[in-house]
N, C-alpha and C. Protein backbone atom coordinates (compact mmCIF):
# COMPACT_ATOMS: atom_id res chain seq x y z
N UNK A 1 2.18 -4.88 35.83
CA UNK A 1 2.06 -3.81 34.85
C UNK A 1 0.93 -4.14 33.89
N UNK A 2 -0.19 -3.41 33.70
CA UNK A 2 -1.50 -3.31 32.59
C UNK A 2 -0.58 -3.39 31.17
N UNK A 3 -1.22 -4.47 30.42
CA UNK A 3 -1.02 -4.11 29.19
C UNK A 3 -1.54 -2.71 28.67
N UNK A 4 -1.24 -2.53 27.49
CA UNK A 4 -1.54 -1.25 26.37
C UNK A 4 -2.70 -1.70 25.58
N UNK A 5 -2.64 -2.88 25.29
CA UNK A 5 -3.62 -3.28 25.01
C UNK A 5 -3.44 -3.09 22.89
N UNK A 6 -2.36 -3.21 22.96
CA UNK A 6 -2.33 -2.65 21.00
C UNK A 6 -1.83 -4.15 20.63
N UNK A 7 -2.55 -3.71 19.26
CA UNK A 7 -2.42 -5.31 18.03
C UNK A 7 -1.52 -4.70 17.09
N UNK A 8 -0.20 -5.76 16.88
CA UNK A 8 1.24 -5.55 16.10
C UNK A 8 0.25 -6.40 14.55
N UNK A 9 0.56 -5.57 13.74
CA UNK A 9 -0.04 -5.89 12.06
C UNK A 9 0.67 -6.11 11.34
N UNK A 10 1.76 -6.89 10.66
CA UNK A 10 2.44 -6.83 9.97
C UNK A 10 2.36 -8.22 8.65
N UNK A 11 3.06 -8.45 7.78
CA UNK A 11 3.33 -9.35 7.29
C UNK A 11 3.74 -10.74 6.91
N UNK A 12 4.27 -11.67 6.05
CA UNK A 12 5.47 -12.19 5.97
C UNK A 12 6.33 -11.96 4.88
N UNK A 13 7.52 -12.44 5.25
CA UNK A 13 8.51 -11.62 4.64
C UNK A 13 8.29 -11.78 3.24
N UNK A 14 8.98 -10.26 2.61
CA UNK A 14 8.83 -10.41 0.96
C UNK A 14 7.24 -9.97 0.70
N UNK A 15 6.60 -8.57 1.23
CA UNK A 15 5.47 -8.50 0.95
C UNK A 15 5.36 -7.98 -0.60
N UNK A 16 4.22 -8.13 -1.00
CA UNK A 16 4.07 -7.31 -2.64
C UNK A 16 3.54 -6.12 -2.33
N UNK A 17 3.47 -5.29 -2.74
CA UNK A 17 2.31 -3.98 -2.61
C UNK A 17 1.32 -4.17 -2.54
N UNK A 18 0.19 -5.05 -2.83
CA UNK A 18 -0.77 -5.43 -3.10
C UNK A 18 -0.88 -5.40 -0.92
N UNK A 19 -0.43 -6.30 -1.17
CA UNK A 19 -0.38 -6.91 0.64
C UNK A 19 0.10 -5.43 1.93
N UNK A 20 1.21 -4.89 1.20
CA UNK A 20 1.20 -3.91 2.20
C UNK A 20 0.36 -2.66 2.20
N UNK A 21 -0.78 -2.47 1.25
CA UNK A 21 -1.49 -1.95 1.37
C UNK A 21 -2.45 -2.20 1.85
N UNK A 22 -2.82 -3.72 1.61
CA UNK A 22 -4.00 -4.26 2.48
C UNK A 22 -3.81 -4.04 3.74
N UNK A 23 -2.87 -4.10 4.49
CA UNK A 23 -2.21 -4.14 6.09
C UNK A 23 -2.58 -2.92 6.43
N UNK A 24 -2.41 -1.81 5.45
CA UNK A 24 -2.07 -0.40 5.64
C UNK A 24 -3.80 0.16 5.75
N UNK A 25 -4.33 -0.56 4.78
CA UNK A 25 -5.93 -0.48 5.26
C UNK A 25 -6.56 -0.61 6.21
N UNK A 26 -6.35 -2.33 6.51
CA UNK A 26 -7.09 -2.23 7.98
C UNK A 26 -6.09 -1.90 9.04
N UNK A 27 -5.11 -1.42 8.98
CA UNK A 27 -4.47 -0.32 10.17
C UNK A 27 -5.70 0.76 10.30
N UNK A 28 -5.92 1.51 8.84
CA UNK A 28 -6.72 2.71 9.46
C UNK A 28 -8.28 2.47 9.79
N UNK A 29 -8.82 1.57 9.42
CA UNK A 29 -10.10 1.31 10.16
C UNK A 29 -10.53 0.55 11.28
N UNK A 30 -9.34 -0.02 11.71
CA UNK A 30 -9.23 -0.91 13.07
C UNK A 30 -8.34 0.13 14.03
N UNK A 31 -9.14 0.78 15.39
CA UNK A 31 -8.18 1.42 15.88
C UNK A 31 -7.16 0.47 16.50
N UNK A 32 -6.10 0.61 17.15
CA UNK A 32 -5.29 -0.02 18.12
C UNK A 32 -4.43 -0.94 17.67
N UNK A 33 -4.75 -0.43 16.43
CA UNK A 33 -3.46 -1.37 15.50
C UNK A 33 -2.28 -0.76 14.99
N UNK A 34 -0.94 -1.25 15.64
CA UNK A 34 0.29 -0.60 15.11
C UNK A 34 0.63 -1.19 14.13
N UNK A 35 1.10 -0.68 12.44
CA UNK A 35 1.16 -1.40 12.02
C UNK A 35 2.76 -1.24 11.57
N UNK A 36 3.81 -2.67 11.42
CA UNK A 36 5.37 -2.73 11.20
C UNK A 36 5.38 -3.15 9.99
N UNK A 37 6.40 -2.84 9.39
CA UNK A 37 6.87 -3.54 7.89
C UNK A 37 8.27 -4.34 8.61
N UNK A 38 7.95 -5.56 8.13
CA UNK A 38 8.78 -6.49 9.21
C UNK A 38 10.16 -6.58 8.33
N UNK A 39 10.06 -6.74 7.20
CA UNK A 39 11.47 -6.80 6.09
C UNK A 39 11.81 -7.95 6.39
N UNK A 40 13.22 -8.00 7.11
CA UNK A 40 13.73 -9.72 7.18
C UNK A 40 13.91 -10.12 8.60
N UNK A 41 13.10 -9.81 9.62
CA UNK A 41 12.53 -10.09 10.87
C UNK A 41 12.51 -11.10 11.26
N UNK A 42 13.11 -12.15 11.74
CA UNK A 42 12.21 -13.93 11.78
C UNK A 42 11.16 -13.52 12.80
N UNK A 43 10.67 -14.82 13.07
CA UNK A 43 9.48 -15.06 14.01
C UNK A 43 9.64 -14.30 14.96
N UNK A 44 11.00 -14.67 15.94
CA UNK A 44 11.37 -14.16 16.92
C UNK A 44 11.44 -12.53 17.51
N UNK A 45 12.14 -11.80 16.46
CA UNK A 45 12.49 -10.41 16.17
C UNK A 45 11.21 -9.71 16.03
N UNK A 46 9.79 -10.44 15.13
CA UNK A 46 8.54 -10.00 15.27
C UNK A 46 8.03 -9.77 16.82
N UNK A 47 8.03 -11.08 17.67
CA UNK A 47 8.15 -10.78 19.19
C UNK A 47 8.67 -9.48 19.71
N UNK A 48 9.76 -9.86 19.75
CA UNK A 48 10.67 -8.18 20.37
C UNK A 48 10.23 -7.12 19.81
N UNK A 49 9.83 -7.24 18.54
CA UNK A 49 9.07 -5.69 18.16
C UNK A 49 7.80 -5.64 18.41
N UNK A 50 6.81 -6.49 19.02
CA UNK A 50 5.84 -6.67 19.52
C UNK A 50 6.10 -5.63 21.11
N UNK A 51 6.55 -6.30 21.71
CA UNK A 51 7.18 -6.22 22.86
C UNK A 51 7.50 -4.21 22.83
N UNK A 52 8.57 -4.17 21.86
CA UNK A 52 8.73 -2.81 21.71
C UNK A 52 7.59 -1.68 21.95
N UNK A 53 6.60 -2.67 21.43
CA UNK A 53 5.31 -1.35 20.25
C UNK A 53 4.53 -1.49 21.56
N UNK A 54 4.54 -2.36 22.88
CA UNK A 54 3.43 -2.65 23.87
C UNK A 54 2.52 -3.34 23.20
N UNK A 55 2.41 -4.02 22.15
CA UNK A 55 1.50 -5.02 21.53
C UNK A 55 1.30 -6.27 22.40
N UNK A 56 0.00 -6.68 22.59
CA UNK A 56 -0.15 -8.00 23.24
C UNK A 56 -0.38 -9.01 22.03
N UNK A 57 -0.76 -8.83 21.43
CA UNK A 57 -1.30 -9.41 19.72
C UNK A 57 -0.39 -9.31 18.59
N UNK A 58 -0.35 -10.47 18.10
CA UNK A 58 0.02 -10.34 17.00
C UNK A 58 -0.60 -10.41 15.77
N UNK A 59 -0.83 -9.63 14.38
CA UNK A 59 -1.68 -10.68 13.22
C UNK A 59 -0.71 -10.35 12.24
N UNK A 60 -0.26 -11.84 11.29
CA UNK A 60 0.77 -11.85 10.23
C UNK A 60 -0.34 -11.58 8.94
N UNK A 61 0.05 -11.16 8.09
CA UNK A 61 -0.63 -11.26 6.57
C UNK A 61 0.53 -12.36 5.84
N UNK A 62 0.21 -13.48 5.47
CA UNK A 62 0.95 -14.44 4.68
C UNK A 62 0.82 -14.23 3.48
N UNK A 63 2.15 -15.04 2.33
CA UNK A 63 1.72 -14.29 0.93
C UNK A 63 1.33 -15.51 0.02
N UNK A 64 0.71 -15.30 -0.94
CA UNK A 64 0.95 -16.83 -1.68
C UNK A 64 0.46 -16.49 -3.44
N UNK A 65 1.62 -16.75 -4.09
CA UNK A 65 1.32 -16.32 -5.48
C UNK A 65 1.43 -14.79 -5.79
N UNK A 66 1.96 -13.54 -4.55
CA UNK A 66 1.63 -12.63 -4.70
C UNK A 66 0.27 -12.10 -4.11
N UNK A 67 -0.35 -13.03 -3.50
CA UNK A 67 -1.32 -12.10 -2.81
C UNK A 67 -1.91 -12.73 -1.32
N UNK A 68 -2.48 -11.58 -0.57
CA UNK A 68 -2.56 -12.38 0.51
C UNK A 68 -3.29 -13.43 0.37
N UNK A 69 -2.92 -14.61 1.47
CA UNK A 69 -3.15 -16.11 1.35
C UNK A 69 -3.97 -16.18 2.96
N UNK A 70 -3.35 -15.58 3.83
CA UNK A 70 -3.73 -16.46 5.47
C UNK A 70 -3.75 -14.71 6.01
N UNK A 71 -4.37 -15.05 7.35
CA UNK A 71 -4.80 -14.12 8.09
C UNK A 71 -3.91 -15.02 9.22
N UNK A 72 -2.92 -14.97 10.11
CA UNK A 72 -2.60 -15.52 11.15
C UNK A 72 -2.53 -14.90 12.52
N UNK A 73 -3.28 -15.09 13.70
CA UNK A 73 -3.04 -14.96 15.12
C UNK A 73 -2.24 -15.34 16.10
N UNK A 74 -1.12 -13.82 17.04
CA UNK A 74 -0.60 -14.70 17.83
C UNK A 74 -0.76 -13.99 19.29
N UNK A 75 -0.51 -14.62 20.22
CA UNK A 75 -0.59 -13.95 21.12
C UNK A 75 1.11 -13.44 21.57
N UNK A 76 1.45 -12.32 22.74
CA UNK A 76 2.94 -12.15 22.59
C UNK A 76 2.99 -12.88 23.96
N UNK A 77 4.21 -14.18 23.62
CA UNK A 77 4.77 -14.59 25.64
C UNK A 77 5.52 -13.90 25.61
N UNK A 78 6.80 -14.16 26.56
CA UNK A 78 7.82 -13.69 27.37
C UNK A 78 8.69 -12.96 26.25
N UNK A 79 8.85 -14.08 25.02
CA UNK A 79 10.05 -13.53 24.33
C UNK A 79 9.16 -14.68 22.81
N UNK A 80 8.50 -14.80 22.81
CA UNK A 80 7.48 -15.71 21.64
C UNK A 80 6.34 -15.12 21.24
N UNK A 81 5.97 -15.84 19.92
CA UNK A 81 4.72 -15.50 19.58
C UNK A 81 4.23 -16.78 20.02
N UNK A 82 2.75 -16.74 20.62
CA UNK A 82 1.62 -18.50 20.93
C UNK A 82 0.76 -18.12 19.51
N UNK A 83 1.10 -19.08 18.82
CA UNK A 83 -0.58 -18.95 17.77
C UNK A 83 -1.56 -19.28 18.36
N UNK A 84 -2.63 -18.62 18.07
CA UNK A 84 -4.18 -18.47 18.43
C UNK A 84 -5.40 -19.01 16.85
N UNK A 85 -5.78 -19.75 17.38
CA UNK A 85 -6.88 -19.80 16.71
C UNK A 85 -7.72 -18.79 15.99
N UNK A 86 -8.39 -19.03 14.96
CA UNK A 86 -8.34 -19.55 13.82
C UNK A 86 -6.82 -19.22 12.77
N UNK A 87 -6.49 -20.15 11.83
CA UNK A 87 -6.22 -19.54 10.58
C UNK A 87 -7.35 -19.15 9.49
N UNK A 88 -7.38 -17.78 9.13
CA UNK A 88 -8.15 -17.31 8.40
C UNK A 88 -7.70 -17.22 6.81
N UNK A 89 -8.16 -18.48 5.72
CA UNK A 89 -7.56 -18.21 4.45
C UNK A 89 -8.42 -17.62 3.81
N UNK A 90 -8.05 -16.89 2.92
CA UNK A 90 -8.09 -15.85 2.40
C UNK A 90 -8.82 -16.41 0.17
N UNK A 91 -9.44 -16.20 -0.29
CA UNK A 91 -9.51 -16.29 -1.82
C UNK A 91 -9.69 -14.98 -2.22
N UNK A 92 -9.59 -13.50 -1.54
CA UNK A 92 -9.48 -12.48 -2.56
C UNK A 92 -9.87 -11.80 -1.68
N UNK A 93 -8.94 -10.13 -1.86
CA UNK A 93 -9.40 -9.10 -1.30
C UNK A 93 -9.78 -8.19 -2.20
N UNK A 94 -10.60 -6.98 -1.72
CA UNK A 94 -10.49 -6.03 -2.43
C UNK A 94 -10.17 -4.38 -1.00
N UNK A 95 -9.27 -3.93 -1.71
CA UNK A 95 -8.48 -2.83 -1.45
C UNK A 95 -9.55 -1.37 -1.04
N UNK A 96 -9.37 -0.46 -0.50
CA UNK A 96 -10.00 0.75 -0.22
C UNK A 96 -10.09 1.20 -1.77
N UNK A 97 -9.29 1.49 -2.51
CA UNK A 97 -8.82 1.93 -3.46
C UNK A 97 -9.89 1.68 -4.77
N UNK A 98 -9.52 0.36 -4.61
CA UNK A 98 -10.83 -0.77 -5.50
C UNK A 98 -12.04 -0.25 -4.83
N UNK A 99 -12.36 -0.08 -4.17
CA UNK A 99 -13.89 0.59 -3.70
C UNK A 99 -14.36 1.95 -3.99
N UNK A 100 -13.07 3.11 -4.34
CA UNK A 100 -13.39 4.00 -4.92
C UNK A 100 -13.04 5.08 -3.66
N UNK A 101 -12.31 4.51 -2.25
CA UNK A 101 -12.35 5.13 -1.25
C UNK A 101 -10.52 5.52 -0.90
N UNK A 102 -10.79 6.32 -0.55
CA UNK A 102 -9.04 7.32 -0.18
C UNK A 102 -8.78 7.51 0.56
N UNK A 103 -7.93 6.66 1.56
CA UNK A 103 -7.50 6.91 2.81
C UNK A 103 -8.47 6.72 3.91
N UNK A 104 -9.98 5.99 4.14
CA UNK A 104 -10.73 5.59 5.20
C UNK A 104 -9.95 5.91 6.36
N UNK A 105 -10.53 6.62 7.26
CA UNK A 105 -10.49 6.41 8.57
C UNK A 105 -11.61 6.39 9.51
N UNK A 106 -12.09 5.42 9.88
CA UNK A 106 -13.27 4.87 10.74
C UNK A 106 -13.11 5.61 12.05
N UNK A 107 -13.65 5.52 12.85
CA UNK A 107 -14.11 6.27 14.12
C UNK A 107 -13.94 5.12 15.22
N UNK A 108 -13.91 5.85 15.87
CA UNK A 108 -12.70 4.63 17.32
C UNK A 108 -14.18 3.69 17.68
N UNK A 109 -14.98 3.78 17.48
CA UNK A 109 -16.71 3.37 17.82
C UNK A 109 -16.55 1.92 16.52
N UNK A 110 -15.69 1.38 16.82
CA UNK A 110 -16.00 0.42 15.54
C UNK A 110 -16.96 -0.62 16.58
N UNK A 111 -18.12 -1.72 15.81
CA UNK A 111 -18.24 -2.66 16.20
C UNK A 111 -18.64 -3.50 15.13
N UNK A 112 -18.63 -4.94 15.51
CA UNK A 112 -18.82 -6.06 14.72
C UNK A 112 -20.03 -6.48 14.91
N UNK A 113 -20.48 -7.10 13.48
CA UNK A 113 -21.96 -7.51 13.43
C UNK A 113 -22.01 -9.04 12.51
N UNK A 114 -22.43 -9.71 12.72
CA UNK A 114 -22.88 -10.96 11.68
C UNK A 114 -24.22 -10.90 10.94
N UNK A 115 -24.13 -11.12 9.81
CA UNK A 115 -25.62 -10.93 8.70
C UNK A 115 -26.48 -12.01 8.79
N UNK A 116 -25.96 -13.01 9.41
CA UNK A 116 -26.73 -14.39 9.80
C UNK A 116 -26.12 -15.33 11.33
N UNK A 117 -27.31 -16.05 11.30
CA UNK A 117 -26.37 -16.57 12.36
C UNK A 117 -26.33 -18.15 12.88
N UNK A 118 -25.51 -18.75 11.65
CA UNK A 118 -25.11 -20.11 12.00
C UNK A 118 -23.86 -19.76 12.52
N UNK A 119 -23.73 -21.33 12.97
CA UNK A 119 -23.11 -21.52 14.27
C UNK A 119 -21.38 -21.18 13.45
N UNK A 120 -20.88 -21.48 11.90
CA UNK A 120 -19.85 -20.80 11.94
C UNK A 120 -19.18 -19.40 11.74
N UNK A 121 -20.47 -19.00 11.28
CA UNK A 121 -20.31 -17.31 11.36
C UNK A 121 -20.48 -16.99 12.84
N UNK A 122 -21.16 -16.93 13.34
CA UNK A 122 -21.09 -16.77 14.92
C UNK A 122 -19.62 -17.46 15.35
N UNK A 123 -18.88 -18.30 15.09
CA UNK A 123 -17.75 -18.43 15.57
C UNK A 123 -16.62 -18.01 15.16
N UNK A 124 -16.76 -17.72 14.01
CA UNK A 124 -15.71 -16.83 13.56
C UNK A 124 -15.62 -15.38 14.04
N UNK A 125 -17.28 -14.74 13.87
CA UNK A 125 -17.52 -13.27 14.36
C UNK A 125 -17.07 -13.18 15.86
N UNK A 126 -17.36 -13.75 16.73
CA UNK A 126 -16.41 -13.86 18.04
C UNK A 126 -15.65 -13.51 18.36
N UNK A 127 -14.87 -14.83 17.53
CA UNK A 127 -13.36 -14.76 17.71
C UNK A 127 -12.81 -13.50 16.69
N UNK A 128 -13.16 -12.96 15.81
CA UNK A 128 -12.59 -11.96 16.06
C UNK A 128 -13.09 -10.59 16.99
N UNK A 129 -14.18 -10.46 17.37
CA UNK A 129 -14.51 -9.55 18.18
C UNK A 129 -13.55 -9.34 19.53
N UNK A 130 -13.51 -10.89 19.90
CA UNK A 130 -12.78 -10.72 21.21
C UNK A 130 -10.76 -10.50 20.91
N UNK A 131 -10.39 -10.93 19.70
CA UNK A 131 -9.43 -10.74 19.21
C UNK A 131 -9.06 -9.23 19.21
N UNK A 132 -9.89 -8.86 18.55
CA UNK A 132 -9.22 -7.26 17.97
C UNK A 132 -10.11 -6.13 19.14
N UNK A 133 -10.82 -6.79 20.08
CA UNK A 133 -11.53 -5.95 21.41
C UNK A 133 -12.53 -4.99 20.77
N UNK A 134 -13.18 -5.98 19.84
CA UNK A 134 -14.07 -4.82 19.30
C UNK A 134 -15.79 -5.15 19.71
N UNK A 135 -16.33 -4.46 20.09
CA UNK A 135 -18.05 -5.12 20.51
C UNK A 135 -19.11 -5.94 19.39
N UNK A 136 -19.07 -6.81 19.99
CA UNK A 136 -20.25 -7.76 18.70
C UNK A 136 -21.76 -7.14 19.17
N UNK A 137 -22.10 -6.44 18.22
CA UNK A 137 -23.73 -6.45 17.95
C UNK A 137 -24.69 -6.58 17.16
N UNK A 138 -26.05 -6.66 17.36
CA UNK A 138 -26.65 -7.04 16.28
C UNK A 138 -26.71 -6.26 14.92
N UNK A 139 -27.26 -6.21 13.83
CA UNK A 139 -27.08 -5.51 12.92
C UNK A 139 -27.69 -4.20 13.24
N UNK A 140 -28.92 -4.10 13.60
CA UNK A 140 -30.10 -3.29 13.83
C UNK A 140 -29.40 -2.45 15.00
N UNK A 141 -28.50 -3.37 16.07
CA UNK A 141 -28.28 -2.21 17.12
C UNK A 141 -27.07 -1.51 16.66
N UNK A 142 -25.87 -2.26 15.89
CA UNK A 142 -25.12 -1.81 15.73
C UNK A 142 -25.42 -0.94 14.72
N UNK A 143 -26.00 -0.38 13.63
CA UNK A 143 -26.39 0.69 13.01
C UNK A 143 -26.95 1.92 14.00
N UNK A 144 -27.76 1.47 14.72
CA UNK A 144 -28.39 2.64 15.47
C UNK A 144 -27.67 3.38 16.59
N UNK A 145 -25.91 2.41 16.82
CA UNK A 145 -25.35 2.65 17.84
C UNK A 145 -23.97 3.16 17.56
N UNK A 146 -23.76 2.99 16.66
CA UNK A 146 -22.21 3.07 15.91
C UNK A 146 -22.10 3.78 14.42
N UNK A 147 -20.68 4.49 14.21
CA UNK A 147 -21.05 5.18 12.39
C UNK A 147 -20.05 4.14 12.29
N UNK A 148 -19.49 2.98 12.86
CA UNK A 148 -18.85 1.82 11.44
C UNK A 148 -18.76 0.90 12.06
N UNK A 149 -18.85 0.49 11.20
CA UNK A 149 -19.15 -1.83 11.39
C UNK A 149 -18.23 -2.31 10.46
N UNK A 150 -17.94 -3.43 11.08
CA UNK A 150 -16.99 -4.30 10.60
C UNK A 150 -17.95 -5.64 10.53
N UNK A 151 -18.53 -5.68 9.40
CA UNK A 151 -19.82 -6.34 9.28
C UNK A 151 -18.97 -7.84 8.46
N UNK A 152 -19.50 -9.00 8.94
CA UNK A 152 -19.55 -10.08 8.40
C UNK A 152 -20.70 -10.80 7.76
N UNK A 153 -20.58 -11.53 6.58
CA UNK A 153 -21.87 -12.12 5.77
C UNK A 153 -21.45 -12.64 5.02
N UNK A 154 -22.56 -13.27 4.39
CA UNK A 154 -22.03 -14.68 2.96
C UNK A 154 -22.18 -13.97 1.70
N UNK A 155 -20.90 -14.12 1.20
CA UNK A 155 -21.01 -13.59 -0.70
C UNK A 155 -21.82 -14.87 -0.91
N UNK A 156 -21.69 -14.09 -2.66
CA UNK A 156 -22.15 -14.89 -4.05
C UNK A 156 -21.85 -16.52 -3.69
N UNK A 157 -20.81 -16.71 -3.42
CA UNK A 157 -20.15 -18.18 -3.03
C UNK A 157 -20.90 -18.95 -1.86
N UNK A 158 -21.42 -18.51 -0.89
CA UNK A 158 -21.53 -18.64 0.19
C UNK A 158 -20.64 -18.64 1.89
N UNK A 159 -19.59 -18.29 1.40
CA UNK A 159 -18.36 -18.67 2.13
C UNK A 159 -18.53 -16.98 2.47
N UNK A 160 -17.27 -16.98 4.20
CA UNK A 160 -18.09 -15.58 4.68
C UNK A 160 -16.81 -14.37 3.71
N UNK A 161 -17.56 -13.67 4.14
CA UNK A 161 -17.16 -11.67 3.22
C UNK A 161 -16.84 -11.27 5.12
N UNK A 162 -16.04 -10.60 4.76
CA UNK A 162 -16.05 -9.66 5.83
C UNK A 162 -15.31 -7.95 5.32
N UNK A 163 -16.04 -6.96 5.60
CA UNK A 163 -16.01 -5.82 4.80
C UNK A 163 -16.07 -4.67 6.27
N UNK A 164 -15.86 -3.31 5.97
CA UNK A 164 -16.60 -2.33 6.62
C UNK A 164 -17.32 -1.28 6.20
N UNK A 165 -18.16 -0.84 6.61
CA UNK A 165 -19.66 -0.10 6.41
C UNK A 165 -19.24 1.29 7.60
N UNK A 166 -19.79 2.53 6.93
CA UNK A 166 -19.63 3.20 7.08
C UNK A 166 -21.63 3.68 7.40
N UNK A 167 -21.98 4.66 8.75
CA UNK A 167 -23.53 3.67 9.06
C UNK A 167 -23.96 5.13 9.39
N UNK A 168 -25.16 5.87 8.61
CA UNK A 168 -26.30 5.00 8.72
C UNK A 168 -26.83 4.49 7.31
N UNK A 169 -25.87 5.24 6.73
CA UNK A 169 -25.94 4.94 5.00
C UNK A 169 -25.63 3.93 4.76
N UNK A 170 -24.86 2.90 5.52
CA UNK A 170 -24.78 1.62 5.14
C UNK A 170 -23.44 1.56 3.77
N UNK A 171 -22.66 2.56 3.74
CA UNK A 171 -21.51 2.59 2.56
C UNK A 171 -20.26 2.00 2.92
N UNK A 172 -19.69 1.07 1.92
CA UNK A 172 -18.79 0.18 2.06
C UNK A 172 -17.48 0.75 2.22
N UNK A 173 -16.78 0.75 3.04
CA UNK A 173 -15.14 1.26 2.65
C UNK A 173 -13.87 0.76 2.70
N UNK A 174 -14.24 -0.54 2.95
CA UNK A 174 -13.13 -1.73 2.76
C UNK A 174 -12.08 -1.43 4.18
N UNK A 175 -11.25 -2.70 3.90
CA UNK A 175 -11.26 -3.39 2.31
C UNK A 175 -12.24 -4.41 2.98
N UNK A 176 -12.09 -5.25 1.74
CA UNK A 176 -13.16 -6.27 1.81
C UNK A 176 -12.46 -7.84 1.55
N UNK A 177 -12.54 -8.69 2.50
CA UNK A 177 -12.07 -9.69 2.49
C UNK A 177 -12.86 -10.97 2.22
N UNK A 178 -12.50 -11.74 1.23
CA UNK A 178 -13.07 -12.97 0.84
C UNK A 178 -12.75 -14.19 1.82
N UNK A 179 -13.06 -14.88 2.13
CA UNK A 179 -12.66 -16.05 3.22
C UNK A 179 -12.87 -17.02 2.50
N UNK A 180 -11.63 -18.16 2.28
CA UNK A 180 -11.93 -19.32 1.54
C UNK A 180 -12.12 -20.32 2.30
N UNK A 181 -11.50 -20.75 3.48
CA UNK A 181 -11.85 -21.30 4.57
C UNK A 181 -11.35 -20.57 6.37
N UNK A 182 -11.79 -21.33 7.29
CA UNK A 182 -11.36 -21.06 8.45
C UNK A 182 -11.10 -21.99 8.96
N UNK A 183 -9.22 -22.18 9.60
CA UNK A 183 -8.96 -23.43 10.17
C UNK A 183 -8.87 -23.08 11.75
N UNK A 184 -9.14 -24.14 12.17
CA UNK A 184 -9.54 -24.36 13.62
C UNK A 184 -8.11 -25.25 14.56
């Protein structure tokens, strides 16, 4: 039997608003993402509702202090989640809302782009490309080829941003994610 090919989005338990809106964001600019409010779910029960939704993927939003902390990957086995590489931590998001934008919905044509290209932005941009089945291209093609990008690059800090752009105007519509590190 073909998978469906859909990514299960959900949380960990005890989300704030802050967090289930973030989830609720990139639900609508990432197609193929179902997204669950897990409530008091363990690990396991996330599986089976994986399973339910035809999800092959899993991604948790973790909480910490009240706001999201980790980006986590899993893949679905038999009756388990496998974690997948990277953990993606998190030092600050900003919301659709915070951008001035209402309800984004991106166009099934999403692709991914990197603003530079050392070797850990290129490995991060990858892995999520091949994660969420979205096409990595260059900046230049992916503008001329696509109306939204899920564009990666270095803030103020240097550490990577990852945001989405709305193209050919190049307008931001979140959310926009700060990356404090990426564990391997």
């Amino acid at each position: 039997m073909a998978s469906s090919k859909k990514i299960m989005l959900t949380t960990s338990r005890n989300p704030t608003p802050r967090i289930r809106t973030f989830c609720n964001d990139l639900s609508q600019v990432i197609s193929g993402i179902v997204r669950v409010s897990r409530g008091k779910m363990s690990i396991d029960e996330v599986a089976e509702k994986a399973l339910e939704h035809d999800a092959d993927q899993v991604v948790i939003v973790d909480r910490w202090h009240g706001g999201p902390c980790q980006i986590k990957f899993f893949r679905v086995g038999d009756s388990d989640l496998v974690s997948v590489p990277p953990i993606v931590h998190i030092s600050n998001i900003k919301l659709q809302r915070e951008l001035g934008v209402s309800k984004a919905k991106l166009a099934s044509s999403l692709v991914l782009s990197a603003s530079d290209t050392s070797e850990e932005m290129l490995k991060v941009a990858e892995t999520f490309s091949e994660f969420f089945r979205i096409p990595m291209l260059s900046i230049d093609e992916a503008v001329r080829n696509s109306p939204t990008l899920m564009l990666f690059s270095r803030g103020k800090t240097k550490r990577i941003v990852i945001t989405f752009m709305v193209e050919p105007k190049h307008v931001e519509v979140g959310p926009r994610i700060a990356v404090s590190n990426v564990e391997w």
